[in-house]
N, C-alpha and C. Protein backbone atom coordinates (compact mmCIF):
# COMPACT_ATOMS: atom_id res chain seq x y z
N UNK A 1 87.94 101.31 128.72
CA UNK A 1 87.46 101.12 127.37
C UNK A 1 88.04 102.24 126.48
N UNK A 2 88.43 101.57 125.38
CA UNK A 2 88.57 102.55 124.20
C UNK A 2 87.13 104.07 123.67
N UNK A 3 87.89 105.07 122.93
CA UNK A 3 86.80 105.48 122.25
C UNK A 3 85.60 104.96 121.34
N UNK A 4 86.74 104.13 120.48
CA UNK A 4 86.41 103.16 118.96
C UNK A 4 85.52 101.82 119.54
N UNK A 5 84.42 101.62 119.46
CA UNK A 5 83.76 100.58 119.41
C UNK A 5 83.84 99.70 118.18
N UNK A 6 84.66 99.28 117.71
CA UNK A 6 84.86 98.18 116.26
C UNK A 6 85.04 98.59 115.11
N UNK A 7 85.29 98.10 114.06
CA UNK A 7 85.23 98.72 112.67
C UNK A 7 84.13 98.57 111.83
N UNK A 8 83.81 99.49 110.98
CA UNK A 8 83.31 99.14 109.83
C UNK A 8 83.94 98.65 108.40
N UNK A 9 83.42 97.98 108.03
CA UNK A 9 83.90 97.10 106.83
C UNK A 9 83.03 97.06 105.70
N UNK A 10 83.58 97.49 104.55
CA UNK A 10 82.41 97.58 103.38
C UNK A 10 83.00 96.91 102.22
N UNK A 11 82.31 95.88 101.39
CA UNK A 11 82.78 95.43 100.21
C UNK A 11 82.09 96.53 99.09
N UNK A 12 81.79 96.34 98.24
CA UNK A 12 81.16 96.53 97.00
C UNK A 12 79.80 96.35 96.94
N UNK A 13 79.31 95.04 97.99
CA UNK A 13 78.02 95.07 97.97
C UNK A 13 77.44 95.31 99.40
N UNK A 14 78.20 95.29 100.35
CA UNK A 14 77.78 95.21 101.21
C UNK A 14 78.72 95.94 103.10
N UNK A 15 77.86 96.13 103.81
CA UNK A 15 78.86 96.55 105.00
C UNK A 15 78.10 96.39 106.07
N UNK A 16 79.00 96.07 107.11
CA UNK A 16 78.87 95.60 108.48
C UNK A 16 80.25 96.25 109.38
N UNK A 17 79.68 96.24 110.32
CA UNK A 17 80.97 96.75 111.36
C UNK A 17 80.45 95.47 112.60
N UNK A 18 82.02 95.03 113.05
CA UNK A 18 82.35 94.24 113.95
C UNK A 18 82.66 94.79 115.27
N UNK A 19 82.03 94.55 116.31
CA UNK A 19 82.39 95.71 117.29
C UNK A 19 83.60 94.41 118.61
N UNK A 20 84.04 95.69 119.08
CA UNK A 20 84.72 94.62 120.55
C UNK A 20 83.80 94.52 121.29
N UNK A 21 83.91 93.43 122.20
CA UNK A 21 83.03 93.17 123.24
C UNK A 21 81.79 92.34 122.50
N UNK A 22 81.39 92.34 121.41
CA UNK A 22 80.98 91.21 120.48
C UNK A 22 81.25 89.54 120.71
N UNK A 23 80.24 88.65 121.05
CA UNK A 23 80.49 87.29 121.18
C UNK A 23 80.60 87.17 119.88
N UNK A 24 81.48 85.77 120.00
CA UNK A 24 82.03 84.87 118.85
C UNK A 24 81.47 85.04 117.54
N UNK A 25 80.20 84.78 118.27
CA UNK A 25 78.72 84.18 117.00
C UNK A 25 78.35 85.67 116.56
N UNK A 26 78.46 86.56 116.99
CA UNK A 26 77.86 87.99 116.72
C UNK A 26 78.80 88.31 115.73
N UNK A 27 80.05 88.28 115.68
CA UNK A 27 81.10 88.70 115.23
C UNK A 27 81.28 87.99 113.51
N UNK A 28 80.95 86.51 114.18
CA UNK A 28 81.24 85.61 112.54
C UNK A 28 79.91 86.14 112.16
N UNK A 29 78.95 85.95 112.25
CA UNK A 29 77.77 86.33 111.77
C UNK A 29 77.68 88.27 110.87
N UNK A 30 78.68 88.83 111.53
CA UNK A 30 78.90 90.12 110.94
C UNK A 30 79.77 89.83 109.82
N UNK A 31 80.80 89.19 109.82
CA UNK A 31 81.76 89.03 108.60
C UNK A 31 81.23 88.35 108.01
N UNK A 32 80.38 87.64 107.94
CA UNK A 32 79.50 86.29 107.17
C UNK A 32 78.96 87.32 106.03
N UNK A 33 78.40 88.40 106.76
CA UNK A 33 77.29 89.74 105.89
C UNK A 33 77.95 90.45 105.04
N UNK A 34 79.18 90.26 104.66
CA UNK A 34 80.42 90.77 103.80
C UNK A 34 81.44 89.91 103.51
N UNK A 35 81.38 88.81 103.41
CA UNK A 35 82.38 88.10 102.77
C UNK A 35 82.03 86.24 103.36
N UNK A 36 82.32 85.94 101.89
CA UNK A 36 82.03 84.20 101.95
C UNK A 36 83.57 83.30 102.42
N UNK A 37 84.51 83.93 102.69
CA UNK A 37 85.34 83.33 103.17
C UNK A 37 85.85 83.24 104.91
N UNK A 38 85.16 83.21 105.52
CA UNK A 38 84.95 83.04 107.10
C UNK A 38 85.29 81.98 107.73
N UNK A 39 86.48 81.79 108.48
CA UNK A 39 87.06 80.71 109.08
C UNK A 39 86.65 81.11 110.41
N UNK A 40 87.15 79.99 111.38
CA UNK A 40 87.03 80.54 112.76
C UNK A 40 88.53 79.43 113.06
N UNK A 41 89.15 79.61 114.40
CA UNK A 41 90.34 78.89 114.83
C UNK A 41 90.12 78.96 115.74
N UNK A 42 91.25 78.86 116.76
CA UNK A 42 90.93 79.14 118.37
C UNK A 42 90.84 80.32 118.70
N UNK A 43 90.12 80.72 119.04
CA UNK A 43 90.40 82.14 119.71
C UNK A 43 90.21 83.03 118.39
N UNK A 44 90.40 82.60 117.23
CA UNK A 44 90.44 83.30 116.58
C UNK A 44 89.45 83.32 115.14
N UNK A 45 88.84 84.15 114.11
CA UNK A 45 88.25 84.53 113.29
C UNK A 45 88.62 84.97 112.07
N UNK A 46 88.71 84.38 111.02
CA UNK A 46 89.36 85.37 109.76
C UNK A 46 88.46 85.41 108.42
N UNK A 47 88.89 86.24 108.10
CA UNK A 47 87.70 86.76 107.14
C UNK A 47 88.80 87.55 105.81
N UNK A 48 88.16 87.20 104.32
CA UNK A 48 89.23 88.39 103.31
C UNK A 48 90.20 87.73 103.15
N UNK A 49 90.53 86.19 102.55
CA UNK A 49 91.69 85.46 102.47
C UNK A 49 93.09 86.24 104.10
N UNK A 50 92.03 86.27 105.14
CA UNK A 50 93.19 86.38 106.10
C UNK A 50 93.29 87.41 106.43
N UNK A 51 92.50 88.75 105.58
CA UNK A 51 93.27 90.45 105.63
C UNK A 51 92.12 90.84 107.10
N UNK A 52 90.94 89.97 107.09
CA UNK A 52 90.74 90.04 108.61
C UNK A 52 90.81 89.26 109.51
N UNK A 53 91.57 89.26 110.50
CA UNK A 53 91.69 88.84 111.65
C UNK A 53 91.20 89.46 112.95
N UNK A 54 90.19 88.36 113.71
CA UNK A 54 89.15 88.78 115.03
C UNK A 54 89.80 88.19 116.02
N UNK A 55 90.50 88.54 117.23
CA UNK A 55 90.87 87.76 118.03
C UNK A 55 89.99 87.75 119.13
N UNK A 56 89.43 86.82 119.72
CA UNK A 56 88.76 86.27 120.97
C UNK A 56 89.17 86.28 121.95
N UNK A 57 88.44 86.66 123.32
CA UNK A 57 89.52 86.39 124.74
C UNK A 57 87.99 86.10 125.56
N UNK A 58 87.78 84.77 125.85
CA UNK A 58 86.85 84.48 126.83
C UNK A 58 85.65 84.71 126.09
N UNK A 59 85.63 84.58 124.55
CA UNK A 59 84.74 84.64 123.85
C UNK A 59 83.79 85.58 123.03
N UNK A 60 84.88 86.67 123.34
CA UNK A 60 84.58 87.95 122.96
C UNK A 60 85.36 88.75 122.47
N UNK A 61 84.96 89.03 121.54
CA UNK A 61 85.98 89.88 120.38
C UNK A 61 87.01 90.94 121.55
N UNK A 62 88.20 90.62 121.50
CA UNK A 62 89.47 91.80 122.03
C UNK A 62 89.98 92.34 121.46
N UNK A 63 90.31 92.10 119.56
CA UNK A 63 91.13 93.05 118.80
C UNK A 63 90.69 92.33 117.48
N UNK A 64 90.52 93.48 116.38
CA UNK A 64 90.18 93.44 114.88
C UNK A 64 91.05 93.88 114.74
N UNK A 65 92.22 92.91 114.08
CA UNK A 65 93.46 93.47 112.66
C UNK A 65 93.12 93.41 111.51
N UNK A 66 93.32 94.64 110.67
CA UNK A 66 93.31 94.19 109.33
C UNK A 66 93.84 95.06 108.19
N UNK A 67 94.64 93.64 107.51
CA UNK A 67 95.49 94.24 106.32
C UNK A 67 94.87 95.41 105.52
N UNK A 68 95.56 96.69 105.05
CA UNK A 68 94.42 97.49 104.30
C UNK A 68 94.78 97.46 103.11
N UNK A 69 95.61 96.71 102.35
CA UNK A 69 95.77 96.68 101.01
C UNK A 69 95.37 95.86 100.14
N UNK A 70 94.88 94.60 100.98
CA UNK A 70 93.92 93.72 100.32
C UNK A 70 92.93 93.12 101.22
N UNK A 71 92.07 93.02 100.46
CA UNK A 71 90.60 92.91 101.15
C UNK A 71 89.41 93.76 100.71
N UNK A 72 89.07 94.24 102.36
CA UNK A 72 87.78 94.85 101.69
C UNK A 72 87.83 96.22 101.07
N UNK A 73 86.83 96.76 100.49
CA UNK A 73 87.09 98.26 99.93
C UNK A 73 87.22 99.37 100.95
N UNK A 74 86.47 99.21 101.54
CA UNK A 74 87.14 99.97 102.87
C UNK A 74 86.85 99.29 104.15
N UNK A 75 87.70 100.22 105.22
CA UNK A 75 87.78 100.07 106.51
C UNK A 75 88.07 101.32 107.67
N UNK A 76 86.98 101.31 108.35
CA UNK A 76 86.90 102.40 109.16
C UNK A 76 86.83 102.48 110.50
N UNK A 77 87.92 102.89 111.28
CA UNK A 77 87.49 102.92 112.51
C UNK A 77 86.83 104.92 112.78
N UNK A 78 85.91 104.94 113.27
CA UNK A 78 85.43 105.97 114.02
C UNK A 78 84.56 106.42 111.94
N UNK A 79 85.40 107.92 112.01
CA UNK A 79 85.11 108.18 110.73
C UNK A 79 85.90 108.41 110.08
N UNK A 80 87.10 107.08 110.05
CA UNK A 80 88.25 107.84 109.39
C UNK A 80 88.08 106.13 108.38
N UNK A 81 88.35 106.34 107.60
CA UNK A 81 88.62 105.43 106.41
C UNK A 81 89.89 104.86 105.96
N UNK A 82 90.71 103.90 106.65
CA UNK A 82 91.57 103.96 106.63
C UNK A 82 92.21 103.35 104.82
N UNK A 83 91.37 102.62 104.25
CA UNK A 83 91.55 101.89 102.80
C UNK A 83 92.18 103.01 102.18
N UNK A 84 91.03 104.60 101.78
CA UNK A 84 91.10 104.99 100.81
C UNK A 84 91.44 106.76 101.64
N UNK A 85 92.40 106.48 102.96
CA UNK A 85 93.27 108.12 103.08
C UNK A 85 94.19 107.48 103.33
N UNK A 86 95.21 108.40 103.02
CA UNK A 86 96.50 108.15 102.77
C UNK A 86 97.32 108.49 104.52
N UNK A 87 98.44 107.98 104.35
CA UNK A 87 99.12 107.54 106.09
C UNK A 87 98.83 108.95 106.73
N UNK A 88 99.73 109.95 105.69
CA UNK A 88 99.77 111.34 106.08
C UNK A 88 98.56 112.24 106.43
N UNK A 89 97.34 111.87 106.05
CA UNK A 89 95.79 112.22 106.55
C UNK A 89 95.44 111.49 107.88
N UNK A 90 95.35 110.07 107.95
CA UNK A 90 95.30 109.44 109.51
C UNK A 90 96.14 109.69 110.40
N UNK A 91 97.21 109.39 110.25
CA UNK A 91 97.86 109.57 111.85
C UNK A 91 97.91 110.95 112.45
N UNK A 92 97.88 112.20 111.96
CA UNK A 92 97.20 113.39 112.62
C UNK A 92 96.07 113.14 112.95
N UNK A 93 94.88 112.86 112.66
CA UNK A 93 93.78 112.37 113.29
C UNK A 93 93.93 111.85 114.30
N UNK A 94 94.54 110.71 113.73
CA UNK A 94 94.45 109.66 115.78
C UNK A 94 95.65 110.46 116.66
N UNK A 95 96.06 111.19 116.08
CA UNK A 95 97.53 111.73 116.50
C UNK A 95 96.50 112.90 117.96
N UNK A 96 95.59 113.45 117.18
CA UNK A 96 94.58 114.77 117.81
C UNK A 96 93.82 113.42 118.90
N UNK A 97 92.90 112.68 118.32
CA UNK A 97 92.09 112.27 119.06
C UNK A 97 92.71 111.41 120.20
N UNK A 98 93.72 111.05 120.24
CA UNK A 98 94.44 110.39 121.29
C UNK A 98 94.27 111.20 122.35
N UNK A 99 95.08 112.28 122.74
CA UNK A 99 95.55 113.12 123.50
C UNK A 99 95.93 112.32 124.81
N UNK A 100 96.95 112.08 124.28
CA UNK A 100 97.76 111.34 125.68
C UNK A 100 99.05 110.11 124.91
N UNK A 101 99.60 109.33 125.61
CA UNK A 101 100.58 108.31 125.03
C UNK A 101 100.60 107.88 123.78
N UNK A 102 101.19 108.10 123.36
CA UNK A 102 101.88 107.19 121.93
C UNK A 102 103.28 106.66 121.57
N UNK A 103 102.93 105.44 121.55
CA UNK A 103 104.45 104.60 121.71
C UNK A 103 104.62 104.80 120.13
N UNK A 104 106.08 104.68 120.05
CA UNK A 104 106.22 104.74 118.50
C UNK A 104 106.27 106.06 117.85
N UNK A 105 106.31 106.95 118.50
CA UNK A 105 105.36 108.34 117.92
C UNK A 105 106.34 108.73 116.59
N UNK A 106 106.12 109.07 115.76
CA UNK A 106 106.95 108.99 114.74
C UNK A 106 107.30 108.08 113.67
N UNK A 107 107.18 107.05 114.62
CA UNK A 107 107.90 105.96 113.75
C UNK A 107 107.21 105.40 112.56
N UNK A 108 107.09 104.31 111.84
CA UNK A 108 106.14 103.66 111.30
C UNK A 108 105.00 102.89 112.01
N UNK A 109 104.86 102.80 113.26
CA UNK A 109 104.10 101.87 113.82
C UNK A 109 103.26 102.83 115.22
N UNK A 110 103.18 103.73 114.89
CA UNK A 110 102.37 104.31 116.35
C UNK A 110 101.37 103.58 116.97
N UNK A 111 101.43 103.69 118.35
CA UNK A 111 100.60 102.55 119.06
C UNK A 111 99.85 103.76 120.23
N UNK A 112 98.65 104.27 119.77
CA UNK A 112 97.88 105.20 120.07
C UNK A 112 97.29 104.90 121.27
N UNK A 113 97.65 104.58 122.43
CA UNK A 113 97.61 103.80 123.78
C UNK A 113 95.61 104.22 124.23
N UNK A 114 95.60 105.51 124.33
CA UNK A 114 93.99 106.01 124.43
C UNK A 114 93.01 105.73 123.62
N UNK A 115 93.14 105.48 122.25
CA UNK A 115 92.71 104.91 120.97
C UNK A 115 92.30 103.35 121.10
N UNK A 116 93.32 102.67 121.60
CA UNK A 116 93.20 101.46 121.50
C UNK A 116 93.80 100.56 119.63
N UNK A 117 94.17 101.79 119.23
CA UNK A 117 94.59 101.92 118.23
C UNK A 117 96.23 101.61 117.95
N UNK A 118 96.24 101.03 116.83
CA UNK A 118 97.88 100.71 116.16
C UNK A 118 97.78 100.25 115.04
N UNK A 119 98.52 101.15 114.46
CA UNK A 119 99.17 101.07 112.59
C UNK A 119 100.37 101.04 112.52
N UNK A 120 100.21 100.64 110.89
CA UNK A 120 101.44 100.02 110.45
C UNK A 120 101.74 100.52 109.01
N UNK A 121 102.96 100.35 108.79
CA UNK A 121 102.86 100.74 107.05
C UNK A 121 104.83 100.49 107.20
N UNK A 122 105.56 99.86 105.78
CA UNK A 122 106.70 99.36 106.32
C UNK A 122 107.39 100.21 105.58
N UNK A 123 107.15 101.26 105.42
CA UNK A 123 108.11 102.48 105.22
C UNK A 123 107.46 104.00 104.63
N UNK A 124 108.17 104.80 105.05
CA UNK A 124 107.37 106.13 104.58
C UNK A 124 108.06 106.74 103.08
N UNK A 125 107.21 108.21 102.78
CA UNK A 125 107.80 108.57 101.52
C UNK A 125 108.94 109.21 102.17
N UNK A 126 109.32 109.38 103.21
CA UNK A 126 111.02 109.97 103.25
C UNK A 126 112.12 108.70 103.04
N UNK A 127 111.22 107.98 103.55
CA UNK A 127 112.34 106.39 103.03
C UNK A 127 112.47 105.97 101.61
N UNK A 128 111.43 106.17 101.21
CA UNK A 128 111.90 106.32 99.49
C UNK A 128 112.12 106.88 99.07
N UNK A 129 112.31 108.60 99.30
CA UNK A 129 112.71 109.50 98.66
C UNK A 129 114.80 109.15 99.13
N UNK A 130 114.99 109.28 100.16
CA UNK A 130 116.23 108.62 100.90
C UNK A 130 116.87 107.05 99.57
N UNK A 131 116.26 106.44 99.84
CA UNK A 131 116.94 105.34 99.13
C UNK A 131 116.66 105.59 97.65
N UNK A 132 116.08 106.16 97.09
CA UNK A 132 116.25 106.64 95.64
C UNK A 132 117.56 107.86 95.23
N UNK A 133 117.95 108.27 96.23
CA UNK A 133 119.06 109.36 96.16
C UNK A 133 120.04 108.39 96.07
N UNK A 134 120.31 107.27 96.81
CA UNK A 134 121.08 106.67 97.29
C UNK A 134 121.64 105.63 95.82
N UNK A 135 120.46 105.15 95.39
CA UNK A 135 120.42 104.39 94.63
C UNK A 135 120.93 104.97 92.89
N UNK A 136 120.28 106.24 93.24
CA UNK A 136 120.42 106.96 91.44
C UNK A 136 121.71 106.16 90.56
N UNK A 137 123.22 106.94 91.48
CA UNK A 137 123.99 106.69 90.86
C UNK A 137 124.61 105.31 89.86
N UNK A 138 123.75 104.49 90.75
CA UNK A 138 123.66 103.15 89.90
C UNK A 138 122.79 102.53 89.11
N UNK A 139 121.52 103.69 88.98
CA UNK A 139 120.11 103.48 88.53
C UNK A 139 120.16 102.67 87.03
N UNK A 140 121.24 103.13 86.16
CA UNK A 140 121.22 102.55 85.09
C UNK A 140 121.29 100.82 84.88
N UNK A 141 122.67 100.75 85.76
CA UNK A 141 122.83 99.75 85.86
C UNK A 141 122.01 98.83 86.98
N UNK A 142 121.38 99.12 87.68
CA UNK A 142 120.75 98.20 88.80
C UNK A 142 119.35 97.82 87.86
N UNK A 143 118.75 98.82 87.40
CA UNK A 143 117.31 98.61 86.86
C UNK A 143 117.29 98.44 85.08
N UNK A 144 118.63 99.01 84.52
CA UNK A 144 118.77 98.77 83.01
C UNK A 144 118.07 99.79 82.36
N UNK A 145 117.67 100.82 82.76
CA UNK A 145 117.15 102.16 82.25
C UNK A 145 117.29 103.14 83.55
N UNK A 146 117.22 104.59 83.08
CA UNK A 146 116.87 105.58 84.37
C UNK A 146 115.39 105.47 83.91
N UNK A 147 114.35 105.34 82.80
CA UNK A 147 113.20 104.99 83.23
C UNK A 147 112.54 103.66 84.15
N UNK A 148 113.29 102.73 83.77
CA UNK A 148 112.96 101.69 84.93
C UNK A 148 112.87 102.08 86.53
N UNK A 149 114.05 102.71 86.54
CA UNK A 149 114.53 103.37 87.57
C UNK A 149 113.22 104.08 88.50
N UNK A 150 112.79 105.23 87.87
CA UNK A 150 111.91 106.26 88.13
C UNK A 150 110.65 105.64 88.19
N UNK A 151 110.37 104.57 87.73
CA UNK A 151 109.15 103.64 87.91
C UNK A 151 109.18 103.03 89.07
N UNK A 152 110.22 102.11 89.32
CA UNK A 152 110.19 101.62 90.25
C UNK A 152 110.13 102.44 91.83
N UNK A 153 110.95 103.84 91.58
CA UNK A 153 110.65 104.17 92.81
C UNK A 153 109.36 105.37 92.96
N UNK A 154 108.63 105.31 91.54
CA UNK A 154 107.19 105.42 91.57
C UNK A 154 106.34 104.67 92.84
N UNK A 155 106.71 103.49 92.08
CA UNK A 155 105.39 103.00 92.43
C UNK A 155 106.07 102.73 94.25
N UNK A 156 107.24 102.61 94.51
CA UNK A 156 107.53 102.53 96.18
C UNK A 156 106.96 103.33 96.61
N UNK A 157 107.03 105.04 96.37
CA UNK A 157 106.36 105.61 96.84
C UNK A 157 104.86 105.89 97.08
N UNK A 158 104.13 105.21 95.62
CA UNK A 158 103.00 105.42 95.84
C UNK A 158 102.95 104.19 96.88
N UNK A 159 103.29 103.37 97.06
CA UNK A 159 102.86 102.48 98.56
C UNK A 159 103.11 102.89 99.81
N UNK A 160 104.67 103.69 99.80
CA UNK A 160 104.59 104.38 101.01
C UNK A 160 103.76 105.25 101.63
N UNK A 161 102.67 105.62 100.92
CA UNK A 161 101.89 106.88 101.34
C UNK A 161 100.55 106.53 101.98
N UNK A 162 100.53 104.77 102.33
CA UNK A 162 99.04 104.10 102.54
C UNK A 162 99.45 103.16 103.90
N UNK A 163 98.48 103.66 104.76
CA UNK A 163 99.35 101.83 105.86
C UNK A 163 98.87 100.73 105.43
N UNK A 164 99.45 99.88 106.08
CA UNK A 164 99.46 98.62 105.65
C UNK A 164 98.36 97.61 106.65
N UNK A 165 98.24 98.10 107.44
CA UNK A 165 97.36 97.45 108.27
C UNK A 165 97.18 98.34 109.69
N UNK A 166 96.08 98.01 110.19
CA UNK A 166 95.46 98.24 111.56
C UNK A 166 95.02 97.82 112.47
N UNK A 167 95.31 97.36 113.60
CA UNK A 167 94.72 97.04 114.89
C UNK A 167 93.93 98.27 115.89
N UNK A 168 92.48 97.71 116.25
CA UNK A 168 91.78 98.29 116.95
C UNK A 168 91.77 97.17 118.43
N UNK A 169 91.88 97.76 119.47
CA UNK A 169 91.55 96.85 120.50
C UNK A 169 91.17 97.09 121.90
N UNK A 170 90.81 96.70 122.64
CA UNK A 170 90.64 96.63 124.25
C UNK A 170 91.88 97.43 124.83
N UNK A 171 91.59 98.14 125.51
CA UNK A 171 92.90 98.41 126.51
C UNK A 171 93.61 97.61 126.96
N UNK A 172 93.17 96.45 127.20
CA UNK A 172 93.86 95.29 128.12
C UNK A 172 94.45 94.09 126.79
N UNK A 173 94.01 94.33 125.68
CA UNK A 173 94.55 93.64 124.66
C UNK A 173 96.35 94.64 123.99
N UNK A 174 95.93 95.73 124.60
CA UNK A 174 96.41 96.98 123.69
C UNK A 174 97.92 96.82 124.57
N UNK A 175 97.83 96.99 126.53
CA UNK A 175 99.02 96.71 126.87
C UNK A 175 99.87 94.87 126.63
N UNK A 176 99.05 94.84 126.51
CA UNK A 176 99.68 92.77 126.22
C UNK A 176 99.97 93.03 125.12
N UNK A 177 100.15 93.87 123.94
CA UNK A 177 100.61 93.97 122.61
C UNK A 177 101.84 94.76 122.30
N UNK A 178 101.65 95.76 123.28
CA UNK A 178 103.29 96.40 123.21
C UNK A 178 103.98 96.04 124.31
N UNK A 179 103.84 94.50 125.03
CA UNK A 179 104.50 94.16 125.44
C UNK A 179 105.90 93.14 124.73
N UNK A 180 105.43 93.36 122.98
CA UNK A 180 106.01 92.17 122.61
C UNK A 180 106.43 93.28 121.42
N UNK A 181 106.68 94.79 121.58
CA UNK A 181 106.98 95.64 120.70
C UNK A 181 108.38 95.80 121.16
């Protein structure tokens, strides 16, 4: 077993945390308590036009993904908040609380093997700082201002600095997942 027993999830009005090892009905019944859009599929659960996804194995919650840029207001595994800290605040965290394997380590996608944990985010601020050097010399002409310019790789960066999503899961969900990394 993981450390992380499930996430918490909070809208505006309301919060519930979904745990693993949670039957079906326990699980929809938790996302039900925070959001009116609740599907179920095979095996599977979604909630947040999609930004949550519950996957099932024998009827019991094995892994909560979920998008962190749209959806709920926040999302937390343990006591870390992943909505509203930025990439560079979490992954030292799980980076400490792991203590042991991490596939990816570095990369954009660390897969925190002891955690049960894996994030995502599809580029960092060295990648936009990198492709804005790259880009300058043509800034006028690519974007039609050097203020266009400086906006646009504004706002890249302010996205680079947030992940994009998170998986919490089972150990046994966790190696069947970087089997396909």
């Amino acid at each position: 077993m993981t450390p992380f027993s499930g996430l918490k999830i909070r809208t505006e009005a309301a919060e519930t945390e979904v745990l693993l090892g949670a039957t079906a009905a326990e699980a929809e019944a938790a996302l039900r308590s925070v959001a009116t859009d609740v599907d179920a599929g095979h095996q599977m659960l979604f909630a947040f036009e999609n930004s949550v996804q519950v996957s099932l194995d024998d009827g019991a919650v094995a892994a909560l993904e979920v998008a962190l840029r749209h959806g709920p207001t926040s999302v937390h595994i343990g006591d870390v908040d992943l909505v509203s800290s930025p990439a560079a605040d979490v992954l030292p965290v799980f980076t400490r609380l792991n203590d042991g394997e991490i596939l990816s380590e570095g990369a954009l996608d660390p897969i925190f093997m002891n955690l049960g944990v894996a994030v995502w985010r599809r580029f960092s601020e060295d990648d936009v700082a990198l492709e804005r050097t790259e880009r300058l010399p043509s800034a006028e002409e690519d974007y039609g201002s050097l203020e266009a310019f400086e906006q646009a790789f504004d706002d890249e960066y302010e996205q680079a600095r947030w992940l994009e999503s998170a998986l919490i899961c089972t150990r046994e969900y966790l190696e069947a997942y970087r089997q396909f990394e």
